[in-house]
Protein backbone atom coordinates (compact mmCIF):
# COMPACT_ATOMS: atom_id res chain seq x y z
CA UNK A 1 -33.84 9.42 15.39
CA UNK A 2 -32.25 10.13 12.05
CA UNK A 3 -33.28 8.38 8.91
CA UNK A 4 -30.95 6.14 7.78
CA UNK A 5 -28.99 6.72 5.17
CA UNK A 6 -27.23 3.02 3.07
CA UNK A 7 -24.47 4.54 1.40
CA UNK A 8 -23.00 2.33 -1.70
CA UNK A 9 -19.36 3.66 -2.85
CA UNK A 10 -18.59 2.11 -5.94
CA UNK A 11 -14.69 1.94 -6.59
CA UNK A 12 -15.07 0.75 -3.17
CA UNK A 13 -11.66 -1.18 -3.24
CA UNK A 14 -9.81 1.21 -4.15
CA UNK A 15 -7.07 3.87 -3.36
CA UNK A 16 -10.11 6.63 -2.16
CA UNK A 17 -12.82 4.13 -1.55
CA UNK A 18 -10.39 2.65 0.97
CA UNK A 19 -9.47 5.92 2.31
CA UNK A 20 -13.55 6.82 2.71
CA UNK A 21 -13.50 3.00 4.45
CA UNK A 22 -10.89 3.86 6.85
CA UNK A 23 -11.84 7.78 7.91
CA UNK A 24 -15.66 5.86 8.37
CA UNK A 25 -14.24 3.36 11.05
CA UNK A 26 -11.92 5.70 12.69
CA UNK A 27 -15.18 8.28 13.00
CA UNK A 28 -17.07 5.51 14.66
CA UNK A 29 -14.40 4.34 17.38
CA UNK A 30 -13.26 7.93 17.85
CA UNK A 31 -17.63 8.82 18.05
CA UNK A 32 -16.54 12.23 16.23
CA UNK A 33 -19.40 11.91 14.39
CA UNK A 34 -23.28 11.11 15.09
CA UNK A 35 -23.20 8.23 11.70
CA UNK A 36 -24.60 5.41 13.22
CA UNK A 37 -27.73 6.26 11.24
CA UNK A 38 -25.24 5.25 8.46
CA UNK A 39 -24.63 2.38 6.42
CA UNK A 40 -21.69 1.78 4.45
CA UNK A 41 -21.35 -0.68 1.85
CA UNK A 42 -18.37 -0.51 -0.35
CA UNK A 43 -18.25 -2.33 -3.83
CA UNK A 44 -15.27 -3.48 -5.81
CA UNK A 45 -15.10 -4.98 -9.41
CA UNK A 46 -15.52 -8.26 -8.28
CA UNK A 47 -19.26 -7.04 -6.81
CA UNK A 48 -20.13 -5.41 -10.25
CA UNK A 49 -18.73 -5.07 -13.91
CA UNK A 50 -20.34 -1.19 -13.97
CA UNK A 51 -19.52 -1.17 -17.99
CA UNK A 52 -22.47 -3.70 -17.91
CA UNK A 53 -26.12 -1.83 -17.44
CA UNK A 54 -27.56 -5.46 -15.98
CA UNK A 55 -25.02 -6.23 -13.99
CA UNK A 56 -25.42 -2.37 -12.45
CA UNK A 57 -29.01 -2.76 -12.35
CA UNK A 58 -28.23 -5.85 -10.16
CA UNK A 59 -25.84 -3.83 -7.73
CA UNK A 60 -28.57 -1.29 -6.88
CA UNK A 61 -31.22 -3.85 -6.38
CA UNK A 62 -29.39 -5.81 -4.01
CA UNK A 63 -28.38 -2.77 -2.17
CA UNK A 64 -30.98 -0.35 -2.50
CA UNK A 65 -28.58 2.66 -1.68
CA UNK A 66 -30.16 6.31 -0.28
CA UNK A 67 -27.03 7.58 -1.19
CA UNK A 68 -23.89 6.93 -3.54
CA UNK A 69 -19.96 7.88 -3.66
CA UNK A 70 -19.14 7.51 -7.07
CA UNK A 71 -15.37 6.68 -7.35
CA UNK A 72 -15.26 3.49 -9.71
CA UNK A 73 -12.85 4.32 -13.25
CA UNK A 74 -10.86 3.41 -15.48
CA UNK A 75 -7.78 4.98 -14.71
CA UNK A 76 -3.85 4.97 -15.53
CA UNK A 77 -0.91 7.36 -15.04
CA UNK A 78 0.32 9.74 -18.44
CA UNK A 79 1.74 7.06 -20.70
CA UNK A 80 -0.73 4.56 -20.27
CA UNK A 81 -3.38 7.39 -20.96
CA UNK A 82 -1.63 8.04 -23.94
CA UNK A 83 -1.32 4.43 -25.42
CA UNK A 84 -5.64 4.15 -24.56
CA UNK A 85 -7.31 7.18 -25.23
CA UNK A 86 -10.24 5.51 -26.84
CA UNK A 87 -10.38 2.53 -24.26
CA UNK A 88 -10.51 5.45 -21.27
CA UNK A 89 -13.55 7.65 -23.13
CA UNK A 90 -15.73 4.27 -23.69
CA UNK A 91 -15.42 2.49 -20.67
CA UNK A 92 -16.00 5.33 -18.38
CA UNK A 93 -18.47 6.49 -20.28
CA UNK A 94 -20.34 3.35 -19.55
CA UNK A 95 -19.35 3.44 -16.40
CA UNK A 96 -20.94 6.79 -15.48
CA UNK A 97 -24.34 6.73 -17.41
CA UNK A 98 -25.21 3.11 -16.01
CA UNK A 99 -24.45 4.50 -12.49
CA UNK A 100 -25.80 8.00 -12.76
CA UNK A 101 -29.11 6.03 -14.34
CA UNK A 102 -29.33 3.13 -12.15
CA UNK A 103 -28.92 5.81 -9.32
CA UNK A 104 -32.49 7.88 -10.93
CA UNK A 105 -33.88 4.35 -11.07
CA UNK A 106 -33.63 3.39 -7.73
CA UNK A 107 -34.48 6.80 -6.36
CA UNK A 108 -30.67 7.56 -5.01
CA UNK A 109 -31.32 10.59 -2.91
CA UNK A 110 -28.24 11.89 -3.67
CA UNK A 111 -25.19 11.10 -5.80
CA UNK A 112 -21.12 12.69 -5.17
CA UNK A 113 -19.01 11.79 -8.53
CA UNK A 114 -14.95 11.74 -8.77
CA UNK A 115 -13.51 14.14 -11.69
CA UNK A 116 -10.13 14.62 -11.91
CA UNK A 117 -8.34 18.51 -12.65
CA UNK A 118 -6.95 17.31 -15.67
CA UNK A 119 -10.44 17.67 -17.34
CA UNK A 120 -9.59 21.13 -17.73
CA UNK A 121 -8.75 23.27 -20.46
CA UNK A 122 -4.83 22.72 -21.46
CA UNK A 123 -5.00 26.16 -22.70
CA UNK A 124 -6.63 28.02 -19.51
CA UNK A 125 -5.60 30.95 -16.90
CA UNK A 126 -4.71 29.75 -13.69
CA UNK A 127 -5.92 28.86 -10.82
CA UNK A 128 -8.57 27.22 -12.50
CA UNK A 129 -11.81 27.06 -10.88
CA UNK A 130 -15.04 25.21 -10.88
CA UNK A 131 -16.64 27.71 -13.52
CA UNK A 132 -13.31 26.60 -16.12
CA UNK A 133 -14.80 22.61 -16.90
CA UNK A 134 -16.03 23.39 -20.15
CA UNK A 135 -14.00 26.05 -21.66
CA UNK A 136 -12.04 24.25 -24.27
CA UNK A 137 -10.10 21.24 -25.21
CA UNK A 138 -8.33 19.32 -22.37
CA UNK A 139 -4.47 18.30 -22.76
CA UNK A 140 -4.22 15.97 -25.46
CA UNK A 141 -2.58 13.42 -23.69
CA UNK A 142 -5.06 12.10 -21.91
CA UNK A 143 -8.40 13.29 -23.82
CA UNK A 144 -10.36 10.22 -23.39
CA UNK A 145 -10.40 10.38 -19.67
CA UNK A 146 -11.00 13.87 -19.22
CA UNK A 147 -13.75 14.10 -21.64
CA UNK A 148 -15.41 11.06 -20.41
CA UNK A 149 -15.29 12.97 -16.49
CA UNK A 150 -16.80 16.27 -17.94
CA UNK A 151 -19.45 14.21 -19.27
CA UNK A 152 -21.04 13.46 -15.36
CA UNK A 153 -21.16 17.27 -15.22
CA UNK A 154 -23.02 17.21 -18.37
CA UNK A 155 -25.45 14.19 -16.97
CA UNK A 156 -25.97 15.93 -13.37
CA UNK A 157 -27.31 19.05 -14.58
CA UNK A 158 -29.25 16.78 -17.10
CA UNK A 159 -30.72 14.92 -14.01
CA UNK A 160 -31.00 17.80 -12.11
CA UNK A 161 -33.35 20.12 -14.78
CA UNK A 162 -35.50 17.03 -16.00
CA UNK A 163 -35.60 14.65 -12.67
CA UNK A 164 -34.80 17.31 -9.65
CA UNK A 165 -31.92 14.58 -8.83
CA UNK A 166 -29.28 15.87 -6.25
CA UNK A 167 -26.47 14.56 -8.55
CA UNK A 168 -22.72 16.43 -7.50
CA UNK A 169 -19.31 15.90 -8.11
CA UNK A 170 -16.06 16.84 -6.69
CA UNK A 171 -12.31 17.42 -8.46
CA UNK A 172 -9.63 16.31 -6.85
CA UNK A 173 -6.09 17.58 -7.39
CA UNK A 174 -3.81 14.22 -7.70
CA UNK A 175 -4.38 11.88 -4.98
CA UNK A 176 -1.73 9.84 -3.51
CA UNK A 177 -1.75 7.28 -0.12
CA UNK A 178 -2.19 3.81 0.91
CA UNK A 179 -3.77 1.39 -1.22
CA UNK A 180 -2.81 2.87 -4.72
CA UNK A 181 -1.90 1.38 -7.41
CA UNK A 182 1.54 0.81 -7.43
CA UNK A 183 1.94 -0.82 -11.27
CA UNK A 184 5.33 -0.02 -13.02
CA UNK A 185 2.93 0.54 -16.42
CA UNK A 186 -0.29 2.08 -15.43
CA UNK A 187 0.08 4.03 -11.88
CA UNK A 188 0.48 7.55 -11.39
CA UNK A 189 3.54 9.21 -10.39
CA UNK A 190 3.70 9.41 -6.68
CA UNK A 191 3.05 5.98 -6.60
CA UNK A 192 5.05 4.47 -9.30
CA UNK A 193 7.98 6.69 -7.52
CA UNK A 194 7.63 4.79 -4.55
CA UNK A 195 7.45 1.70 -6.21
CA UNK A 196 10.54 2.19 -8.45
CA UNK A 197 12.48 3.91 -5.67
CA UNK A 198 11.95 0.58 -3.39
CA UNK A 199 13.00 -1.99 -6.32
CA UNK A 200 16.35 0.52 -6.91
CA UNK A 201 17.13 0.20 -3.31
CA UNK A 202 16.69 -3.65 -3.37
CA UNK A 203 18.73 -4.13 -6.16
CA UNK A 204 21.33 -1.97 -4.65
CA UNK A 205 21.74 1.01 -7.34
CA UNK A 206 22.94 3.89 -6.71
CA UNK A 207 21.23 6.09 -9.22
CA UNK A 208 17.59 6.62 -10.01
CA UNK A 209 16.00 7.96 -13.08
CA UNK A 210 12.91 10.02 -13.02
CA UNK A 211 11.33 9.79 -16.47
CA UNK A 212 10.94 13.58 -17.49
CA UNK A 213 12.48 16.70 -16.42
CA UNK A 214 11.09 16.78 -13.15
CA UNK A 215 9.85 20.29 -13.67
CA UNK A 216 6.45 20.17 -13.99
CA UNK A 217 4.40 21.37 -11.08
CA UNK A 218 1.40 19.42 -9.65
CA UNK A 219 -1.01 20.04 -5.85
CA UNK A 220 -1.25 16.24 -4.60
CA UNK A 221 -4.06 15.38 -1.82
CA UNK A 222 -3.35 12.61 0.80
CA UNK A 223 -6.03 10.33 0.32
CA UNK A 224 -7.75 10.24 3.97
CA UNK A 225 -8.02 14.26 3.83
CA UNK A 226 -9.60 13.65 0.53
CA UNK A 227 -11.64 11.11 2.34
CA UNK A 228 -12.55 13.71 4.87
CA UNK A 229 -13.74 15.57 2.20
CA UNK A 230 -15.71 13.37 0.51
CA UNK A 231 -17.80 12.60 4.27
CA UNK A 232 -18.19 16.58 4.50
CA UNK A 233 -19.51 16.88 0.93
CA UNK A 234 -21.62 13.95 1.43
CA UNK A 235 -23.74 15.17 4.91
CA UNK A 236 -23.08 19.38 3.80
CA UNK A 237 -22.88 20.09 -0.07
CA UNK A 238 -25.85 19.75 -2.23
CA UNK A 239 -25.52 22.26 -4.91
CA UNK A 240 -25.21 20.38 -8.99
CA UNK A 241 -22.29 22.43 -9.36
CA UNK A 242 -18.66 20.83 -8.72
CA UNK A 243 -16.31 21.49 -6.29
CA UNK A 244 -12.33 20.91 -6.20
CA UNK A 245 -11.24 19.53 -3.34
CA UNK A 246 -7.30 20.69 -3.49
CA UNK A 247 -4.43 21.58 -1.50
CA UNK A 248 -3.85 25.20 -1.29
CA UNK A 249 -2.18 26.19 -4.06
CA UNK A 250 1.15 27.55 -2.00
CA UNK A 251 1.60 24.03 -1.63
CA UNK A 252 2.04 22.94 -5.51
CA UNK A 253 5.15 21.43 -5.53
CA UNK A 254 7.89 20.01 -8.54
CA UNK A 255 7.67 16.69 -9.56
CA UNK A 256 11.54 17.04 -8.64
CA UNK A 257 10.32 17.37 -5.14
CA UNK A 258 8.51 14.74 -4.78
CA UNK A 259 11.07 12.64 -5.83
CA UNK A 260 13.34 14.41 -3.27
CA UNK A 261 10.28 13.46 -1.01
CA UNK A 262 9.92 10.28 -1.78
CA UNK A 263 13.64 9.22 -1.52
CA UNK A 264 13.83 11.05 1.69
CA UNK A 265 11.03 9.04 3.48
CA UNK A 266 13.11 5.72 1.46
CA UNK A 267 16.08 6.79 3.07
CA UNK A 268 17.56 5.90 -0.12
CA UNK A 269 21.05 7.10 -0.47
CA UNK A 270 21.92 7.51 -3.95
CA UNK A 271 21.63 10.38 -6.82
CA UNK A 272 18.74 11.24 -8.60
CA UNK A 273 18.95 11.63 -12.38
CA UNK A 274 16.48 12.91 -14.89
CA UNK A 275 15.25 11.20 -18.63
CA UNK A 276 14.39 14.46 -20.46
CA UNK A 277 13.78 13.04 -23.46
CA UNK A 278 10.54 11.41 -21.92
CA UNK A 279 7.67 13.70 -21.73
CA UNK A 280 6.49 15.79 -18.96
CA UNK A 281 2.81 16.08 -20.22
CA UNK A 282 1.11 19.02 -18.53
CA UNK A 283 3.08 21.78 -17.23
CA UNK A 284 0.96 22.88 -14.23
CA UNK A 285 -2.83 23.05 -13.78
CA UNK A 286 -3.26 24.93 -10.28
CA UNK A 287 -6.81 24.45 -9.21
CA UNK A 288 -8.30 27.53 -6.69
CA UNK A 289 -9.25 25.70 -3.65
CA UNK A 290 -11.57 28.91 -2.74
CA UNK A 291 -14.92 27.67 -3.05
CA UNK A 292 -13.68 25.28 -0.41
CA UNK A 293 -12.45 27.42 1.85
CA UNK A 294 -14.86 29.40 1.84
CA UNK A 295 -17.40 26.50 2.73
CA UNK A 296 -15.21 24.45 5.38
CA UNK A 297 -12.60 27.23 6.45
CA UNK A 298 -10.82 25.37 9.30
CA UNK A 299 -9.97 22.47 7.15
CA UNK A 300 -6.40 20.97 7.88
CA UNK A 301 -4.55 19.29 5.42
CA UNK A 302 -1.39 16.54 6.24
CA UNK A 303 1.66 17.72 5.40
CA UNK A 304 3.08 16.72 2.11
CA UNK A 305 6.07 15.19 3.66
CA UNK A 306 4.09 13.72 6.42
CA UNK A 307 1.71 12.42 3.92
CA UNK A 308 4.42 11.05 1.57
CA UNK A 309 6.16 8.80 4.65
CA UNK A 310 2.92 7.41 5.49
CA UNK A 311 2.78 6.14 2.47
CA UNK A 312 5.91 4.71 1.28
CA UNK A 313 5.82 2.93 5.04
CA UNK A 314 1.92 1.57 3.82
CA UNK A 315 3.86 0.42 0.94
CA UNK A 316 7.20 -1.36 2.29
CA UNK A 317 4.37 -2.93 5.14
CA UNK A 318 1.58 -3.94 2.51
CA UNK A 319 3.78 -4.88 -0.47
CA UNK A 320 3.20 -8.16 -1.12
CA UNK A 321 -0.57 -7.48 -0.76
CA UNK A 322 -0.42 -4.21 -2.89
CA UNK A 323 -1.12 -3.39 -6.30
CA UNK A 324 1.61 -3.72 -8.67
């Protein structure tokens, strides 16, 4: 019989802690994997303030985790990133050395941390790639953030050379699905789309105004394949370095098309219009899915459009229960 493995994901309540939650029950009715060896315990704010070293000291003793998702962030879409630089680089700084430590404390076998791509270089070559982290200054918009999620790079090789700690991370491209935050002044844009799209329809408009010029391209992951991912980088993936865990990047698409996207799966019947006098921040940042593929080759993504339905239907079923 295996040895068990108690597996803490902080961030727990959120949009890919619940996705993680939701791929781990459907695994266990559907028996597609051998898990019941493990045990799941997912951890919200409410459980923990993580900016607090006691009260994440506390977490770990009542839990005694083997192993540890690390999801749990300050986070925001690109305006509210610009209006809180500072507040984004302190708190998650906090938030990441009393994990990563209380993780070496409590001998944490093994430790899978959430970057982001927009820690890379604003001034790069693209695709960017998992050897690109470090190579200059990210886009200024959102600084804070993206410095503070380089930094668990910096602190898994550190626990890796002096400790021999199996610390990782992962890089998402944007990640989008049920249980996001849906706030009109901090969420990102797929969901703050979806969220403006339904209050135009109930207040029976006929236009809708995406803030920017709708030209900038981004790759978006539904959150259960990114769950997916996480599981498979969890039981398969031990190497320091990162991954990304991205769409291919064929399937970049506008932020024009997701609004196209997004008022298809609305059925909203009116004209969209675009605010170019709001900024676009980043341009593109494609992100090389290739160390992926060449690790888990027969990995299917959901469609984009398929993905984008199952969301906004999440949304109009879970609103009043939602984030916003």
């Amino acid at each position: 019989m295996s040895e068990e493995k108690k597996i803490l994901v902080t961030g727990g309540s959120g949009l890919v802690g619940q996705a993680i939650k939701a791929v781990v029950e459907r695994e266990r009715l559907e028996k597609l994997n051998s898990n019941d060896s493990e045990c799941w315990i997912f951890c919200g704010s409410k459980d923990a303030d993580l900016r607090d070293k006691t009260e994440t000291d506390a977490l770990f003793e009542k839990h005694k985790p083997t192993h540890v998702i690390h999801l749990a962030a300050m986070v925001g879409g690109l305006f509210h990133n610009m209006a809180h630089n500072l507040d984004f680089f302190r708190e998650n700084m906090s938030i990441n050395d009393n994990v990563l430590q209380a993780s070496h404390k409590y001998n944490v076998r093994k430790v899978v941390s959430c970057l982001s791509t927009c820690i890379f270089p604003d001034k790069t070559t693209y695709p960017i790639d998992e050897t690109m982290v470090h190579n200059g200054p990210p886009h200024s918009s959102n600084f804070g953030y993206s410095y503070a999620k380089r930094m668990i790079d910096i602190l898994n090789r550190g626990y890796s050379e002096q400790h021999g700690c199996t610390f990782t991370s992962v890089v998402p491209c944007n990640v989008f699905g049920p249980h996001d935050n849906f706030s009109l002044t901090s969420s990102h844009v797929v969901p703050a789309l979806i969220r403006r799209m339904a209050d135009s329809i109930a207040n029976g408009e006929s236009e809708f105004t995406v803030l920017g010029s709708g030209r900038p391209l981004r790759q978006f992951i539904y959150s259960l394949d990114l769950a997916r991912l996480f599981l498979w980088v969890l039981r398969n993936y031990d190497s320091v370095e990162p991954i990304i865990l991205s769409v291919d990047e064929e399937d970049e698409v506008t932020i024009s098309q997701v609004a196209e996207a997004i008022k298809k799966a609305h059925g909203f019947q009116g004209e969209i219009v675009y605010d170019t006098t709001k900024a676009d921040g980043q341009y593109k940042k494609t992100a090389s899915n290739k160390k992926l593929r060449s690790l888990y080759k027969d990995f299917e993504f959901t469609p984009f459009e398929i993905a984008i339905q199952e969301t906004v239907d999440w949304f109009k079923t879970n609103r009043e229960c939602a984030r916003t």
